[in-house]
PDB file of N, CA and C in Angstrom:
ATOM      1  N   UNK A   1      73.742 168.589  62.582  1.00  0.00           N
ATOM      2  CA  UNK A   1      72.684 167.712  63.025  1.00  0.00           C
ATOM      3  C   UNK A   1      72.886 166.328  62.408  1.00  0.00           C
ATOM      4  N   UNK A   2      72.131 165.297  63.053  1.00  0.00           N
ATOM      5  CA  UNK A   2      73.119 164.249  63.029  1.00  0.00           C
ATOM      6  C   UNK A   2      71.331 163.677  62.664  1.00  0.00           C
ATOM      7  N   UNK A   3      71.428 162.003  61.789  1.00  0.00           N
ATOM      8  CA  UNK A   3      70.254 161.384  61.232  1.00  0.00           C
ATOM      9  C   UNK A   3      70.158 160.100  61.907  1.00  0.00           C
ATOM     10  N   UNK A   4      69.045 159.503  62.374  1.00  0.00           N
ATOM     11  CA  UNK A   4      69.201 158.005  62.732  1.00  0.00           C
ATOM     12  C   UNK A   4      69.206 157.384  61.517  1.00  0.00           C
ATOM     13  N   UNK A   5      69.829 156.389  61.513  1.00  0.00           N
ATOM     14  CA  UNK A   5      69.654 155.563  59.936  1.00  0.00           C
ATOM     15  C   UNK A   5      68.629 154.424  60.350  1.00  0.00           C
ATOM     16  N   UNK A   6      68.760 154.141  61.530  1.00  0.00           N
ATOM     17  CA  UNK A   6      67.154 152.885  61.662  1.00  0.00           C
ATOM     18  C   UNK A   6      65.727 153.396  61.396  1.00  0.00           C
ATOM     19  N   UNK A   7      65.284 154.891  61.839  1.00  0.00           N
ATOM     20  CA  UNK A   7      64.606 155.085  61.739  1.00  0.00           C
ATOM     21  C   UNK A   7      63.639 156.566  61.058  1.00  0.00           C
ATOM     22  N   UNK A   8      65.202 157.074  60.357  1.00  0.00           N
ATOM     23  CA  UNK A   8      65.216 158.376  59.751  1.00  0.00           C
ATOM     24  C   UNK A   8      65.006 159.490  60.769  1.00  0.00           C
ATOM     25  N   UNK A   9      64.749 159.360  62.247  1.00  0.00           N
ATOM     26  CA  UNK A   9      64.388 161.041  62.794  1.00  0.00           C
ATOM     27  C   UNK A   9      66.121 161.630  62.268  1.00  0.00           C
ATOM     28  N   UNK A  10      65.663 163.148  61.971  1.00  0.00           N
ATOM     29  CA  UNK A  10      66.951 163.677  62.458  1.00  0.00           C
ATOM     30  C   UNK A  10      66.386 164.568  63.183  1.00  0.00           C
ATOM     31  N   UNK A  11      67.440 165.985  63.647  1.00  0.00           N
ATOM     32  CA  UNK A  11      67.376 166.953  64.679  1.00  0.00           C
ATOM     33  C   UNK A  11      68.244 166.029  65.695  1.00  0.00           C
ATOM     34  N   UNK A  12      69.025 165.329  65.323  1.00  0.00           N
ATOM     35  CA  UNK A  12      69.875 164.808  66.363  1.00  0.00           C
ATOM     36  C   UNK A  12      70.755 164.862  66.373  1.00  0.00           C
ATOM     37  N   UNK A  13      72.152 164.869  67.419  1.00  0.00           N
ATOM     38  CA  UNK A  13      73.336 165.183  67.522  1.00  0.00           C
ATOM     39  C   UNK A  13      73.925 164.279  68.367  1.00  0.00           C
ATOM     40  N   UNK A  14      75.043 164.520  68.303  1.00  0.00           N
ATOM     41  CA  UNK A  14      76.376 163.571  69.073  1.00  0.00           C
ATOM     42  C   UNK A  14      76.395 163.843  69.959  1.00  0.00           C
ATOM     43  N   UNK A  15      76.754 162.831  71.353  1.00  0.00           N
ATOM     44  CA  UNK A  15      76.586 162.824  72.342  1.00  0.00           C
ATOM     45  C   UNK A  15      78.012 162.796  72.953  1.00  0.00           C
ATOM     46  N   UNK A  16      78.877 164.315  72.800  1.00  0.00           N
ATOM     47  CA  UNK A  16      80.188 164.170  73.301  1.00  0.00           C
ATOM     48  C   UNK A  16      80.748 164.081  74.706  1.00  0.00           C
ATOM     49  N   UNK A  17      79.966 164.486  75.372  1.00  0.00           N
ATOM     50  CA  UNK A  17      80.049 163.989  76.980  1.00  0.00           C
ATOM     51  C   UNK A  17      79.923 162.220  77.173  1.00  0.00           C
ATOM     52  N   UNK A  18      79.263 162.025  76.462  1.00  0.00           N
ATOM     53  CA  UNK A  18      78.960 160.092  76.651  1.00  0.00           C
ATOM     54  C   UNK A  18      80.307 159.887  76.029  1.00  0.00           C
ATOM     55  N   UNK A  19      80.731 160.138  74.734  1.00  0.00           N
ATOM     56  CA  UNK A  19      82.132 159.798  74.215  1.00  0.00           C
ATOM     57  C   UNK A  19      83.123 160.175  75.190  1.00  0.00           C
ATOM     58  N   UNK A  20      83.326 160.934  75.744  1.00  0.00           N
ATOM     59  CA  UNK A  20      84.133 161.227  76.128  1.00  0.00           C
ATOM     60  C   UNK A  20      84.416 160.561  77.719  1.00  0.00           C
ATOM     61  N   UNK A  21      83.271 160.139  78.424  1.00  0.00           N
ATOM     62  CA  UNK A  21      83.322 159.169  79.549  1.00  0.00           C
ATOM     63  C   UNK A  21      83.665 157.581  79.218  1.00  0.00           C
ATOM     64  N   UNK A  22      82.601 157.267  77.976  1.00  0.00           N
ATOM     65  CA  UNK A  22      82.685 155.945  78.176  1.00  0.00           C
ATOM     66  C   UNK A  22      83.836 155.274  76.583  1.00  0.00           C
ATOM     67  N   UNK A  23      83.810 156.313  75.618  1.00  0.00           N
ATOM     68  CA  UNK A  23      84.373 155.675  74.401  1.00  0.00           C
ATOM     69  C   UNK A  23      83.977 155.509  73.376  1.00  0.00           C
ATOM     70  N   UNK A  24      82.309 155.768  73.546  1.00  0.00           N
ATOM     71  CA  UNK A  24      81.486 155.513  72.674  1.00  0.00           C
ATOM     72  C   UNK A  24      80.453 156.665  72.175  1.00  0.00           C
ATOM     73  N   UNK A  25      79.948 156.315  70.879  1.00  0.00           N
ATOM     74  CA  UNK A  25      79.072 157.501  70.075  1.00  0.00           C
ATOM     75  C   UNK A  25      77.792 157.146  70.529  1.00  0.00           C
ATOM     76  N   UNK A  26      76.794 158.126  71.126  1.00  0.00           N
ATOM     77  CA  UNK A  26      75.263 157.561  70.868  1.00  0.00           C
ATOM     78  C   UNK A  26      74.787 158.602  70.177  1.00  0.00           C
ATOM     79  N   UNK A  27      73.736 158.662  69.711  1.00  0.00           N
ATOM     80  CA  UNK A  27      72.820 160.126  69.549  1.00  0.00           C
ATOM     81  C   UNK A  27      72.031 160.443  70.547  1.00  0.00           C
ATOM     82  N   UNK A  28      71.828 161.666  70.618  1.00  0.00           N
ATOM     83  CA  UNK A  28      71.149 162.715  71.599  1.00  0.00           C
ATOM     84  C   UNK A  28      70.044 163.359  71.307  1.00  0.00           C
ATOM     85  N   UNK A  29      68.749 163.423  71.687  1.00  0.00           N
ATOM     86  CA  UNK A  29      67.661 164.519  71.401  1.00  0.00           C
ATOM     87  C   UNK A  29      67.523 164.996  71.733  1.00  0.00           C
ATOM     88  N   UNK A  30      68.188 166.099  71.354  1.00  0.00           N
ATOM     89  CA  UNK A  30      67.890 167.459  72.183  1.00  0.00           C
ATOM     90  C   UNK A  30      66.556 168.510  72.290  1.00  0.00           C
ATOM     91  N   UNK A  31      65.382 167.759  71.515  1.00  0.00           N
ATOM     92  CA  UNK A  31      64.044 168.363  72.104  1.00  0.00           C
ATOM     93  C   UNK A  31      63.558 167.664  73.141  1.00  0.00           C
ATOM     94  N   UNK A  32      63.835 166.346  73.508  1.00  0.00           N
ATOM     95  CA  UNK A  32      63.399 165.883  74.758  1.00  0.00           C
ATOM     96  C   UNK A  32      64.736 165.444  76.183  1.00  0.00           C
ATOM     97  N   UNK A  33      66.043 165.763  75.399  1.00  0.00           N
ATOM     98  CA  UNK A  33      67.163 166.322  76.564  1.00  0.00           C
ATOM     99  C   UNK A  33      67.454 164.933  76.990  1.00  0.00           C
ATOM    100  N   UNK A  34      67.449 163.497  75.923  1.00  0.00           N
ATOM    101  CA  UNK A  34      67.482 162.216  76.622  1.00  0.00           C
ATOM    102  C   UNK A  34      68.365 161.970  75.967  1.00  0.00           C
ATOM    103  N   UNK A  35      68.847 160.598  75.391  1.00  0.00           N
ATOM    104  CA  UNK A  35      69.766 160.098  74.566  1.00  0.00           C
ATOM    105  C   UNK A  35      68.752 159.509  73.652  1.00  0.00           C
ATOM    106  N   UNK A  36      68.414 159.060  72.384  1.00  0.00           N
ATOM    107  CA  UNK A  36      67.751 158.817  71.333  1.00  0.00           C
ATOM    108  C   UNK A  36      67.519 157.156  71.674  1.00  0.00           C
ATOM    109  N   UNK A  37      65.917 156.992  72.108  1.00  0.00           N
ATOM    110  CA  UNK A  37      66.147 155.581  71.715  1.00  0.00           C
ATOM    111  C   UNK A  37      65.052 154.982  70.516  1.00  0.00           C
ATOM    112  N   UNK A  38      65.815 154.097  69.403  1.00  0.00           N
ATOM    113  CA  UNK A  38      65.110 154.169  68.509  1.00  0.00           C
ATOM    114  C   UNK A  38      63.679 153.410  68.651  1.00  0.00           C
ATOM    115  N   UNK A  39      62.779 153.473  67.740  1.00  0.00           N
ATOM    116  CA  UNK A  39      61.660 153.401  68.170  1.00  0.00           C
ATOM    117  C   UNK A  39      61.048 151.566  66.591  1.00  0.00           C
ATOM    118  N   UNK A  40      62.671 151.938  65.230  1.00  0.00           N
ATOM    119  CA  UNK A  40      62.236 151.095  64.711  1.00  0.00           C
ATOM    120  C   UNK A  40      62.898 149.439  65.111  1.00  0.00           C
ATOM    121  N   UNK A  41      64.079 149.998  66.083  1.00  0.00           N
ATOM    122  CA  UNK A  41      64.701 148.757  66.643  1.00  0.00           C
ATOM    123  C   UNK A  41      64.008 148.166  67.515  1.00  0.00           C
ATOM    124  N   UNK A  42      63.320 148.330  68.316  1.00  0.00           N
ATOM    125  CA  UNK A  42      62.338 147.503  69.238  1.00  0.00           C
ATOM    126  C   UNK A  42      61.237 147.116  68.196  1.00  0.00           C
ATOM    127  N   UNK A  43      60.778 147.868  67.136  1.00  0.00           N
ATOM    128  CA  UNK A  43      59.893 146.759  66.833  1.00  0.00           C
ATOM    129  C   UNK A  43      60.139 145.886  65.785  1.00  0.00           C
ATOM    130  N   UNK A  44      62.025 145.999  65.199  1.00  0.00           N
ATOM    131  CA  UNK A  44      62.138 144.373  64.997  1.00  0.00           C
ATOM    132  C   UNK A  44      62.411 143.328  65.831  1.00  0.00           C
ATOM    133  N   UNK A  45      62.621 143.409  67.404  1.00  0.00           N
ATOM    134  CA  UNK A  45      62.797 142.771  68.161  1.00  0.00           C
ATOM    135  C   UNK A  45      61.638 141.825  68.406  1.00  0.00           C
ATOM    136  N   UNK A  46      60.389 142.406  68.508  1.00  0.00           N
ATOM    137  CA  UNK A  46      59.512 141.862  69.029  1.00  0.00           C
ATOM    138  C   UNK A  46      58.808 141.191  68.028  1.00  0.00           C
ATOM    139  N   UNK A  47      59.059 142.024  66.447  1.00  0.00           N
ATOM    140  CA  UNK A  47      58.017 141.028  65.314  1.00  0.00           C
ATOM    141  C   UNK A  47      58.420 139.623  65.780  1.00  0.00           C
ATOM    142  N   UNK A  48      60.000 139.577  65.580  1.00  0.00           N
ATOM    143  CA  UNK A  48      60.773 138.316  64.754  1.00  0.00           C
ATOM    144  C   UNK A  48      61.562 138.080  65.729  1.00  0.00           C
ATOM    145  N   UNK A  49      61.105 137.023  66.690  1.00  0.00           N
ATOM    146  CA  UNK A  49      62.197 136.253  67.912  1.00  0.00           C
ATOM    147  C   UNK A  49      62.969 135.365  67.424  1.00  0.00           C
ATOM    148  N   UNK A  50      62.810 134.735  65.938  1.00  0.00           N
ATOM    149  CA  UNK A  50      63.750 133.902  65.039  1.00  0.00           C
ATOM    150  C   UNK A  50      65.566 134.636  64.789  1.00  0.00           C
ATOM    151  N   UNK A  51      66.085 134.243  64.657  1.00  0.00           N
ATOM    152  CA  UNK A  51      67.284 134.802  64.182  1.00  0.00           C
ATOM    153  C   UNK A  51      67.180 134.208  62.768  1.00  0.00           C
ATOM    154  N   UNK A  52      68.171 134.909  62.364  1.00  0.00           N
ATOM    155  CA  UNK A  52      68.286 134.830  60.515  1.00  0.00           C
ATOM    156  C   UNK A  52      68.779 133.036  60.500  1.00  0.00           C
ATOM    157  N   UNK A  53      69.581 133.085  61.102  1.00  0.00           N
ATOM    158  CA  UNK A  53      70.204 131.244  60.884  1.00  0.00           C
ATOM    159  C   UNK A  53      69.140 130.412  61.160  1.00  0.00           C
ATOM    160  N   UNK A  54      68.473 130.752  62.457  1.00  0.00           N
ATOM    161  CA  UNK A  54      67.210 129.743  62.833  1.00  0.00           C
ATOM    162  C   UNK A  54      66.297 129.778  61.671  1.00  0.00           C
ATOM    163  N   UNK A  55      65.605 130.827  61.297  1.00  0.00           N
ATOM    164  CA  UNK A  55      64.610 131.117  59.986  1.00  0.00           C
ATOM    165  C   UNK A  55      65.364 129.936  58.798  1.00  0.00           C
ATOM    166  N   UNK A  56      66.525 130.234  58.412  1.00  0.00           N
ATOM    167  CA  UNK A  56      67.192 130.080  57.271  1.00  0.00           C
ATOM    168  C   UNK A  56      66.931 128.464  57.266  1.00  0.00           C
ATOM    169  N   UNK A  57      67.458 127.698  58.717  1.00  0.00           N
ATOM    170  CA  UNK A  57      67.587 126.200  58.750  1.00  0.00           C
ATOM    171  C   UNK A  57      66.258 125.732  58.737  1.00  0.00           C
ATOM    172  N   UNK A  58      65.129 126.301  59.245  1.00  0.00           N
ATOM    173  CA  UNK A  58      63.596 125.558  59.695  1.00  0.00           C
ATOM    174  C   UNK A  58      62.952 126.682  57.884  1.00  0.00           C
ATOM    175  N   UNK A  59      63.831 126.862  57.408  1.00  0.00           N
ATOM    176  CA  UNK A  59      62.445 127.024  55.778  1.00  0.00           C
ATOM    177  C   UNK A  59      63.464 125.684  54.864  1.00  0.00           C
ATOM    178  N   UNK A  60      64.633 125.435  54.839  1.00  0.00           N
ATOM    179  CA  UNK A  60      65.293 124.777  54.002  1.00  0.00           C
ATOM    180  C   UNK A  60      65.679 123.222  54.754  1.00  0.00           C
ATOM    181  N   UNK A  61      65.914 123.314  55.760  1.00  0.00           N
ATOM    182  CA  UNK A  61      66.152 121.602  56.208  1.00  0.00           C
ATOM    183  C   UNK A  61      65.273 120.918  57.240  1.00  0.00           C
ATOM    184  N   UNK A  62      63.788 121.859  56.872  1.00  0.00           N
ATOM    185  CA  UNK A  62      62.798 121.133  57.815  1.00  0.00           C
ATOM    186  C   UNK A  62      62.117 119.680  57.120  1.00  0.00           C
ATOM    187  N   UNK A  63      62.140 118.708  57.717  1.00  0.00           N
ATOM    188  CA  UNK A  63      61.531 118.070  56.668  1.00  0.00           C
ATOM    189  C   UNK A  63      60.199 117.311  57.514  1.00  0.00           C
ATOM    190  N   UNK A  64      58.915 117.296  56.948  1.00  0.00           N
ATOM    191  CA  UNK A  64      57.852 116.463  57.381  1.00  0.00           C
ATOM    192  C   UNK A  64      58.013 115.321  58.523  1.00  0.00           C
ATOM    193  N   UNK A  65      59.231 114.734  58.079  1.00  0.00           N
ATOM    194  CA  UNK A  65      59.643 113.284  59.012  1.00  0.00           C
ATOM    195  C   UNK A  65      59.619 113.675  60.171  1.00  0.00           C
ATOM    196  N   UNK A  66      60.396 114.916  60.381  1.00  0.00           N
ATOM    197  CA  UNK A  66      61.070 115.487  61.575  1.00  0.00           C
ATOM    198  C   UNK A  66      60.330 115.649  62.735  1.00  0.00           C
ATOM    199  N   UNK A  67      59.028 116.100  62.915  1.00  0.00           N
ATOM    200  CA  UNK A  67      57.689 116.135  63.950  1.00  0.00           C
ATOM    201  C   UNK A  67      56.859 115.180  63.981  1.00  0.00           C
ATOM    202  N   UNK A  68      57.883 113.562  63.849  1.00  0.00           N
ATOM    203  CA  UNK A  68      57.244 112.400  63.532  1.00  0.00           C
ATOM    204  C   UNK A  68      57.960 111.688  65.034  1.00  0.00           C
ATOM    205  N   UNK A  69      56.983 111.625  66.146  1.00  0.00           N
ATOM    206  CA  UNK A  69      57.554 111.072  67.177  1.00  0.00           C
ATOM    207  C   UNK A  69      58.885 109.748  67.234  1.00  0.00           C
ATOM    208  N   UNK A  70      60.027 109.699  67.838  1.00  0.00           N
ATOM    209  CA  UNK A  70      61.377 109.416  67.640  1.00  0.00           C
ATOM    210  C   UNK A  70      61.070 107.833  69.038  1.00  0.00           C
ATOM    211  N   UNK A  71      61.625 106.860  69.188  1.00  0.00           N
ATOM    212  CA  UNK A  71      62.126 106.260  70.155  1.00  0.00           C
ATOM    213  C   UNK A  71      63.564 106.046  70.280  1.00  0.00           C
ATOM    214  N   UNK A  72      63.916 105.746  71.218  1.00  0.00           N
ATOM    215  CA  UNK A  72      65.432 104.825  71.254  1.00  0.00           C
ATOM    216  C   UNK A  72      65.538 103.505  71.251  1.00  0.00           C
ATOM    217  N   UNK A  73      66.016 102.753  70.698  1.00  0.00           N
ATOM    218  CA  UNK A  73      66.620 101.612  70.486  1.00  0.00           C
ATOM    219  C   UNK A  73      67.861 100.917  70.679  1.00  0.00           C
ATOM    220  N   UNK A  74      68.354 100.225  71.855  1.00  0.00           N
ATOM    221  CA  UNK A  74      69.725  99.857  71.727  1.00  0.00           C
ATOM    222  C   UNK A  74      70.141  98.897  70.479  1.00  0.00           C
ATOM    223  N   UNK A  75      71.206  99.800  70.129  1.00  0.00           N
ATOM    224  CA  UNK A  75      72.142  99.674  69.428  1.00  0.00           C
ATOM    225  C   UNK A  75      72.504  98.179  69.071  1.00  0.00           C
ATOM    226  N   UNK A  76      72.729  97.202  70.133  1.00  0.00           N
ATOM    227  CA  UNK A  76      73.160  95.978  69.871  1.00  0.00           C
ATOM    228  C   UNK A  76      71.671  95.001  69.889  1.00  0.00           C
ATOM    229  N   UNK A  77      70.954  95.259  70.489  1.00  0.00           N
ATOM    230  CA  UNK A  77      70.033  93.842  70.247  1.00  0.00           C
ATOM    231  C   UNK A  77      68.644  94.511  69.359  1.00  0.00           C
ATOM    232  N   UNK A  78      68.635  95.729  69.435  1.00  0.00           N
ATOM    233  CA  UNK A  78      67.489  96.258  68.601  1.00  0.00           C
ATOM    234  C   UNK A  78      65.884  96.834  69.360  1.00  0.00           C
ATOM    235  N   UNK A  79      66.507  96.332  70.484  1.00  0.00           N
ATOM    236  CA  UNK A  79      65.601  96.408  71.682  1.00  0.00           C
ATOM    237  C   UNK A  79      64.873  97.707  72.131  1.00  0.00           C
ATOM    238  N   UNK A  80      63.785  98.297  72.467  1.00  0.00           N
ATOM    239  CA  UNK A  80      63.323  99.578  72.609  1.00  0.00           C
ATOM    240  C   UNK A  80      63.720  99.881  73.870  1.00  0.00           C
ATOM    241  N   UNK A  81      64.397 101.152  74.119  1.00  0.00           N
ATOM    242  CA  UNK A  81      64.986 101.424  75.416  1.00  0.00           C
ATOM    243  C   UNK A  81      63.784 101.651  76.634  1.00  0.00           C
ATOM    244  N   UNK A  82      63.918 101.200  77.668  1.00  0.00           N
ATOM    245  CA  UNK A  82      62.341 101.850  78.607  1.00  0.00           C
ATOM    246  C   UNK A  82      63.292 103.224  79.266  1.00  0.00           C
ATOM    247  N   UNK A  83      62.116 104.138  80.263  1.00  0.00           N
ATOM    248  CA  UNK A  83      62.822 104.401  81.550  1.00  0.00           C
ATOM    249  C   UNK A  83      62.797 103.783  82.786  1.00  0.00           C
ATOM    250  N   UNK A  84      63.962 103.972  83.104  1.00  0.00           N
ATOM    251  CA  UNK A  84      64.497 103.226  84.413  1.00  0.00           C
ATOM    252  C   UNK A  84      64.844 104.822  85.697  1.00  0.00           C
ATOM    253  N   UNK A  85      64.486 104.511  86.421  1.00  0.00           N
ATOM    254  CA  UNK A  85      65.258 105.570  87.905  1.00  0.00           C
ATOM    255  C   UNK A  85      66.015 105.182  89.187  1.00  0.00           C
ATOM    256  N   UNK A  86      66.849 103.952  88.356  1.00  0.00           N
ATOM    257  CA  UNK A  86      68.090 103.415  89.287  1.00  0.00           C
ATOM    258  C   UNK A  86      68.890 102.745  88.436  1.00  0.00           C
ATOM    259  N   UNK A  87      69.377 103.684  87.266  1.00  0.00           N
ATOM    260  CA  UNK A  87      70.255 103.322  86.024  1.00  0.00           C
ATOM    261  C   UNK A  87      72.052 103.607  87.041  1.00  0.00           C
ATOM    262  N   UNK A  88      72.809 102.798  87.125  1.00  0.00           N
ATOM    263  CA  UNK A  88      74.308 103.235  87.824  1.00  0.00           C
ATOM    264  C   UNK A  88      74.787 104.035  86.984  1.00  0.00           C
ATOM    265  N   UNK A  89      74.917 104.211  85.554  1.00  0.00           N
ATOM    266  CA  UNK A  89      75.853 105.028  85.027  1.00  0.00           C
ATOM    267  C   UNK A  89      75.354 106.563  84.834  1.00  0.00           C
ATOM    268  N   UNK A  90      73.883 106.671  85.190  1.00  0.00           N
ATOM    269  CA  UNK A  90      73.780 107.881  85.004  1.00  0.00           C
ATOM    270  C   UNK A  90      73.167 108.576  86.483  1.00  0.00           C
ATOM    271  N   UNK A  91      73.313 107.679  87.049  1.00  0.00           N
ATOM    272  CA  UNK A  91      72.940 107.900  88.717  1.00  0.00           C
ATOM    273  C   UNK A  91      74.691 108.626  88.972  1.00  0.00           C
ATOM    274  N   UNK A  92      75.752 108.262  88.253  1.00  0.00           N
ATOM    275  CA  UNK A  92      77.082 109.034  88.614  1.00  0.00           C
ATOM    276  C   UNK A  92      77.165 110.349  87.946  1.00  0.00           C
ATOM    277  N   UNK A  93      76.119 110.614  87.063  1.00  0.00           N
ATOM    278  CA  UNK A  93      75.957 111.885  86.327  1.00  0.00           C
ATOM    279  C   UNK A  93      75.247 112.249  86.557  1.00  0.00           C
ATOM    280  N   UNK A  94      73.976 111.933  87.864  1.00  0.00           N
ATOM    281  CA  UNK A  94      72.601 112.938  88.454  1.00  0.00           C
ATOM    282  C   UNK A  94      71.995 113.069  87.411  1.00  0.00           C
ATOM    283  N   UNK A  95      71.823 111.976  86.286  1.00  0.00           N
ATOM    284  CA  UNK A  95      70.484 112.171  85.432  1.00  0.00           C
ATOM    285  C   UNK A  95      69.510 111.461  85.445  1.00  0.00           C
ATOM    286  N   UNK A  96      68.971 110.471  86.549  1.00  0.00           N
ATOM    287  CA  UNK A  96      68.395 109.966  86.688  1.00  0.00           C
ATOM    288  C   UNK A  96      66.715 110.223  86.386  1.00  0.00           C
ATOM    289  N   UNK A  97      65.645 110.592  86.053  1.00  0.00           N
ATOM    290  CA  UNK A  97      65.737 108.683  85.116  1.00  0.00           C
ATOM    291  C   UNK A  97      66.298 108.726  84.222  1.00  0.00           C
ATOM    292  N   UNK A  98      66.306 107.757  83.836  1.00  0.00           N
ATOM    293  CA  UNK A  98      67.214 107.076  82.777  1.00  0.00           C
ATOM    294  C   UNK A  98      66.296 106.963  81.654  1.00  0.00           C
ATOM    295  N   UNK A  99      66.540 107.302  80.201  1.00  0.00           N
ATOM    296  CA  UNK A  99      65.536 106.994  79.174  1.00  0.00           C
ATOM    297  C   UNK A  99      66.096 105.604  78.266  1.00  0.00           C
ATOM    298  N   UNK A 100      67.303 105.253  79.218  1.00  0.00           N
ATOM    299  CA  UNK A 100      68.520 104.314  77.874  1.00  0.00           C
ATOM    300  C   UNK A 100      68.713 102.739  78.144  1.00  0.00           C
ATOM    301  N   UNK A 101      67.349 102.957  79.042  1.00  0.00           N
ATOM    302  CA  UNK A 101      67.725 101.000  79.864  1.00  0.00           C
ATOM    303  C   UNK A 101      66.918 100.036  79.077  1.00  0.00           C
ATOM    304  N   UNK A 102      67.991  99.128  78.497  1.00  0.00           N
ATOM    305  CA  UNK A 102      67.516  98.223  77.432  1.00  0.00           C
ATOM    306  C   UNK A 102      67.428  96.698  78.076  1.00  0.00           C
ATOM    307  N   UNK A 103      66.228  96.404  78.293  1.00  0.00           N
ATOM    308  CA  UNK A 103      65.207  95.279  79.018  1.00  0.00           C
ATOM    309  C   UNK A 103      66.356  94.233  78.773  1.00  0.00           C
ATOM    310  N   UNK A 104      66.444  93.823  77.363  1.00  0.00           N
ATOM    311  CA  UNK A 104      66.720  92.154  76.963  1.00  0.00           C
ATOM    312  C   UNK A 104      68.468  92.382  77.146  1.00  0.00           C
ATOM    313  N   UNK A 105      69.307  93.507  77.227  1.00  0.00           N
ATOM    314  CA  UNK A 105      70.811  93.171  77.600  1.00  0.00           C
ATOM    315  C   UNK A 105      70.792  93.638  79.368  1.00  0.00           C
ATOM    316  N   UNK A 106      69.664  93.999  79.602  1.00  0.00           N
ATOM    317  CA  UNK A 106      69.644  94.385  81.213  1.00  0.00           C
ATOM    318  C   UNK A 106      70.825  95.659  81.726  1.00  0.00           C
ATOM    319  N   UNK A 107      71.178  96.191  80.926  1.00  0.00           N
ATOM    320  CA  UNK A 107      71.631  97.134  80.821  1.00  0.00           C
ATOM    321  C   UNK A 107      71.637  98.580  80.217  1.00  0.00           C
ATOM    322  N   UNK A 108      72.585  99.489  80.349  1.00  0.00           N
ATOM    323  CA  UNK A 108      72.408 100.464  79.683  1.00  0.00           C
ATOM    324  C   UNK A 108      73.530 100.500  78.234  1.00  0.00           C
ATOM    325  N   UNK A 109      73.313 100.548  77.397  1.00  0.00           N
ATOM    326  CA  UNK A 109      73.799 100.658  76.063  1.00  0.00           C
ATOM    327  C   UNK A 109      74.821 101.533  75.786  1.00  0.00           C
ATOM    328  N   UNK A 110      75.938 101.151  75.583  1.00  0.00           N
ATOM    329  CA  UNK A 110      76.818 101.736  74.894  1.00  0.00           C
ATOM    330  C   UNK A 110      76.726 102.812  73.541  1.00  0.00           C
ATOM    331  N   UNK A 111      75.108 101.836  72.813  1.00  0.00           N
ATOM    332  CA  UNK A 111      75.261 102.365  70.997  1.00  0.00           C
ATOM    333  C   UNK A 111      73.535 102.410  71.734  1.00  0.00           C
ATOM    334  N   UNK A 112      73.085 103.347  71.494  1.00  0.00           N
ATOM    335  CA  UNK A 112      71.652 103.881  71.451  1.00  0.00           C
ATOM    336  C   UNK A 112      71.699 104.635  69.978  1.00  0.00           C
ATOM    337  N   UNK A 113      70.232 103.776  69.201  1.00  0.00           N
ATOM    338  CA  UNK A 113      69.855 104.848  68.215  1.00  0.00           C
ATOM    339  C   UNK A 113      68.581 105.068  68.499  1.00  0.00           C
ATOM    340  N   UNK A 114      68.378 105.887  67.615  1.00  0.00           N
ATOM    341  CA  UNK A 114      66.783 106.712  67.650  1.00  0.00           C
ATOM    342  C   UNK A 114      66.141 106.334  66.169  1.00  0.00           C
ATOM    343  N   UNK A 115      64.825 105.724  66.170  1.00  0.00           N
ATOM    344  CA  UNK A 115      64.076 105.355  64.939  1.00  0.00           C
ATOM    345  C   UNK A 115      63.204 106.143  65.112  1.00  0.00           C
ATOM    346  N   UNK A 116      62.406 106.663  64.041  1.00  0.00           N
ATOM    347  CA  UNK A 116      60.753 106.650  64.053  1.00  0.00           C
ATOM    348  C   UNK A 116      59.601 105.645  64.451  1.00  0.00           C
ATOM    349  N   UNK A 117      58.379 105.908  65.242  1.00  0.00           N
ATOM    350  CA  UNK A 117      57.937 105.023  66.042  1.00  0.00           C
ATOM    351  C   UNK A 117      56.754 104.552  64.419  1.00  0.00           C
TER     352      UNK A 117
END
């Protein structure tokens, strides 16, 4: 008899017909004649939709600033970018509107940065 390790049932066994079709081990319950599905893996699925890296980066490199509304600014005159919805360079990339059209060079910017407003 074979043990789940996620969730301790045992009374379970190897599923050598599944190995033997597909390649692979599952466990089997043979009081309800199904294949074992665990019962503690779905409910870490559903506590915690974070992954370990996401958790890890938003407790250590979140910082206050960060949910501090952002603008764009071109790069060369300092200018606040508007939107535009007949920008040419991004009308050739179907992204129209445009968030990058800088009033005082009448164009779209090469060097766009982003400040805090």
């Amino acid at each position: 008899m074979a043990k789940c390790k996620r969730c301790d049932l045992d009374n379970l066994t190897w599923d050598r017909e599944y190995h033997e079709a597909s390649g692979k081990w599952r466990l089997w319950n043979p009081s309800t004649e199904r294949p074992h599905e665990c019962g503690k893996k779905k409910e870490t699925q559903s506590e915690d939709p974070m992954s370990k890296h996401d958790r890890k980066l938003w407790k250590t490199a979140w910082n206050e600033e960060m949910d501090l509304p952002s603008k764009r600014v071109c790069g060369i005159c300092n200018t606040d970018c508007v939107v535009v919805t007949d920008c040419p360079y991004c009308e050739k990339l179907k992204q129209n509107p445009c968030e990058h059209w800088c009033t005082k060079c009448g164009k779209h910017p090469q060097i766009i940065n982003v400040v805090k407003k």
